[in-house]
Protein backbone atom coordinates (compact mmCIF):
# COMPACT_ATOMS: atom_id res chain seq x y z
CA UNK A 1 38.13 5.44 7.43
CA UNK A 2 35.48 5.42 10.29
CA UNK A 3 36.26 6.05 13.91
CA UNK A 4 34.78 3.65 16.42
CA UNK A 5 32.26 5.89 19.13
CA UNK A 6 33.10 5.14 22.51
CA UNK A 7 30.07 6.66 24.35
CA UNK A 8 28.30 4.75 27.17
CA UNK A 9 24.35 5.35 27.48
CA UNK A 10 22.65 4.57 30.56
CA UNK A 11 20.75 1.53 30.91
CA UNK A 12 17.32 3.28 32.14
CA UNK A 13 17.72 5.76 28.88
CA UNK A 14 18.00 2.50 26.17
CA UNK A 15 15.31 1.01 28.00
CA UNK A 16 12.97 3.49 27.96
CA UNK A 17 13.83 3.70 23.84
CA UNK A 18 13.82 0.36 23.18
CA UNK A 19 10.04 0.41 24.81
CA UNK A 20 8.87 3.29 22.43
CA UNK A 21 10.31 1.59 19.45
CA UNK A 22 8.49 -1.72 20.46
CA UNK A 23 5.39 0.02 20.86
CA UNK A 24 5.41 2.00 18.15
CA UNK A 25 6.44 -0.96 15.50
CA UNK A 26 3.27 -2.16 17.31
CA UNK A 27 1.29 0.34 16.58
CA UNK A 28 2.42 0.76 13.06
CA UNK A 29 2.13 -3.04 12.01
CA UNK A 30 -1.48 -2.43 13.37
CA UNK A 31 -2.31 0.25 11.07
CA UNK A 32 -0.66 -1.19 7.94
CA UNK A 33 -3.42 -1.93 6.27
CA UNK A 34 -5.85 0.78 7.26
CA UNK A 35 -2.78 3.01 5.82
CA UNK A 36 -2.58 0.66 2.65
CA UNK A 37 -6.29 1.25 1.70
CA UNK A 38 -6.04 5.03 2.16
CA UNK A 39 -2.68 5.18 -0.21
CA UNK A 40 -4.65 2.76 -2.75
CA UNK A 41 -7.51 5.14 -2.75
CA UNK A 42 -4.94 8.57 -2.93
CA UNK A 43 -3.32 6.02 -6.25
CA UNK A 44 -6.60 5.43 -7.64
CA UNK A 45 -7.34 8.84 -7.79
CA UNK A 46 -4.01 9.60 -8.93
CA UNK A 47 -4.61 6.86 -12.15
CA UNK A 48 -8.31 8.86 -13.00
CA UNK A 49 -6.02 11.94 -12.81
CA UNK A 50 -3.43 10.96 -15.17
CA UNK A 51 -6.08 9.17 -17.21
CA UNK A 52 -7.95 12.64 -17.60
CA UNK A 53 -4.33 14.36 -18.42
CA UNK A 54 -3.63 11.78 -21.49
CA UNK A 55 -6.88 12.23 -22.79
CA UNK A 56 -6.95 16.20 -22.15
CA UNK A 57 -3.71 16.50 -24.10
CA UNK A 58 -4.30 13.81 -26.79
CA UNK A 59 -4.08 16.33 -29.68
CA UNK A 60 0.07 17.32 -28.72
CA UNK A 61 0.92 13.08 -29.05
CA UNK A 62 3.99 11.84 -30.24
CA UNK A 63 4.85 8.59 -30.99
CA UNK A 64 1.56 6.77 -31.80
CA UNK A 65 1.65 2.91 -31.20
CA UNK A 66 -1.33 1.09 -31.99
CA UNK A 67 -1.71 -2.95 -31.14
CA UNK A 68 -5.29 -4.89 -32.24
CA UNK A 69 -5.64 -8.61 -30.54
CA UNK A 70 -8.29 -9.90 -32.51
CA UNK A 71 -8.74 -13.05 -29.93
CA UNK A 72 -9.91 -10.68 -27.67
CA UNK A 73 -11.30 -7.91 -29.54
CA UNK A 74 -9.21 -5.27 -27.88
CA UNK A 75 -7.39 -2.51 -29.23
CA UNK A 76 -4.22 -1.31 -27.68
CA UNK A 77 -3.22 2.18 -27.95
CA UNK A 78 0.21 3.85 -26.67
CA UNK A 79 1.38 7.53 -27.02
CA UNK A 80 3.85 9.92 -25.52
CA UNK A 81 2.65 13.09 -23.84
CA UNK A 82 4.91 16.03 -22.88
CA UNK A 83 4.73 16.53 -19.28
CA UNK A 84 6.03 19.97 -19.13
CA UNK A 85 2.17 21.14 -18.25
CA UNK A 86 1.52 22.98 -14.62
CA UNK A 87 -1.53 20.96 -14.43
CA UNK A 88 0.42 17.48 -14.71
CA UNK A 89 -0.58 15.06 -11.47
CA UNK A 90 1.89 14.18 -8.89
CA UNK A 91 2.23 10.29 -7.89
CA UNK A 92 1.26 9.67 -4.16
CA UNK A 93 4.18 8.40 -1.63
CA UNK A 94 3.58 5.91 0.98
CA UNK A 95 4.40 7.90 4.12
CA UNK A 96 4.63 5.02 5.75
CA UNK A 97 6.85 1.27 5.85
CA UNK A 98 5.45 -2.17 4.85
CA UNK A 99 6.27 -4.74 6.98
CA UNK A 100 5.77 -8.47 6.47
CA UNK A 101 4.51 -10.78 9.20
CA UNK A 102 7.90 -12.85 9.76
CA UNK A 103 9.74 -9.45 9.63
CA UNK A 104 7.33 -7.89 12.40
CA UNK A 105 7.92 -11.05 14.44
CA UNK A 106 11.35 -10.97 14.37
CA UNK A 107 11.88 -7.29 15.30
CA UNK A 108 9.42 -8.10 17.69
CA UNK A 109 11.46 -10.91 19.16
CA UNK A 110 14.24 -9.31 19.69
CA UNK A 111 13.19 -6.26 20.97
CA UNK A 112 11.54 -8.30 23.95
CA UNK A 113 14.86 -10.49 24.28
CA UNK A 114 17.19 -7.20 24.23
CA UNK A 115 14.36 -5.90 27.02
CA UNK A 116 14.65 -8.51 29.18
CA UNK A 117 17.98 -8.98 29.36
CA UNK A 118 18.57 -5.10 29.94
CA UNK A 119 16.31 -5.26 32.96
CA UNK A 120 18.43 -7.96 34.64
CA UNK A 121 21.33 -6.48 34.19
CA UNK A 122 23.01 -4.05 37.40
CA UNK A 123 24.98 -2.16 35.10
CA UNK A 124 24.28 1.57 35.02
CA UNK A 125 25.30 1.98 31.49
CA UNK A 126 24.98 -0.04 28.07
CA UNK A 127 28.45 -1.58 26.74
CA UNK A 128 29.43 -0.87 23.28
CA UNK A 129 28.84 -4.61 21.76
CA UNK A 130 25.02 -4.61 23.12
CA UNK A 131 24.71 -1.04 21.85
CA UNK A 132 25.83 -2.01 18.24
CA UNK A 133 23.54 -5.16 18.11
CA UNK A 134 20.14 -3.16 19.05
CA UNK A 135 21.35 0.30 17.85
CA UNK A 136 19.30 -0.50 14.60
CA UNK A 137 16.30 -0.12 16.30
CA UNK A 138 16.60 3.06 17.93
């Protein structure tokens, strides 16, 4: 069973945080797709490298599957590779969120509304309620 936290932060402190999140959500969004083309790139590569593994170890296949579409002209072929080899590629990993538009706007949104009402305020510290509703954020 969880215990509630009863800690109060000061108002200047979650201000300050929630203005560095906002900015750098900001600054992420921004880069998405800059990010995006470099991971397609690094996945690209990573599809030549594999390609060049399947066709290095071709001779230790197991499991040949073959599938001919003659509307097309095309001949299908699936096999199983052991991966066991030291020289087997890694995948890339996004380092790095995707974020939709409406999602971005409405972290966005209420960031700024959690913001402004924290700057009116003339309390010195956060209560609990506000701190669980924008405590996702930080």
């Amino acid at each position: 069973m969880a215990r509630a936290i009863s800690v109060k932060v000061a108002t200047p402190k979650v201000i300050n945080a929630l203005q560095a999140k906002l900015a750098q959500i900001k600054s992420d969004y921004a880069n998405q797709e800059a990010n995006e083309a470099k991971y397609q790139k690094q996945y690209e590569k990573y599809r030549k490298a594999l390609a060049d593994y399947a066709i290095a170890n071709i001779k230790k296949a197991t499991n040949i599957r073959t599938n001919y579409r003659q509307w097309n002209n095309s001949l299908n072929i699936d096999f199983d590779v052991d991966t066991q080899g030291a020289n087997f590629p890694a995948e890339p990993k996004r380092d790095f969120e995707q974020m939709n538009q409406h999602t971005y706007k409405e972290i966005c949104e209420e960031i700024t509304n959690a913001l402004s009402i924290l700057k009116m305020t003339d309390e010195e510290t956060v209560n609990a309620t506000t701190m669980k509703s924008i405590a996702r954020y930080l």
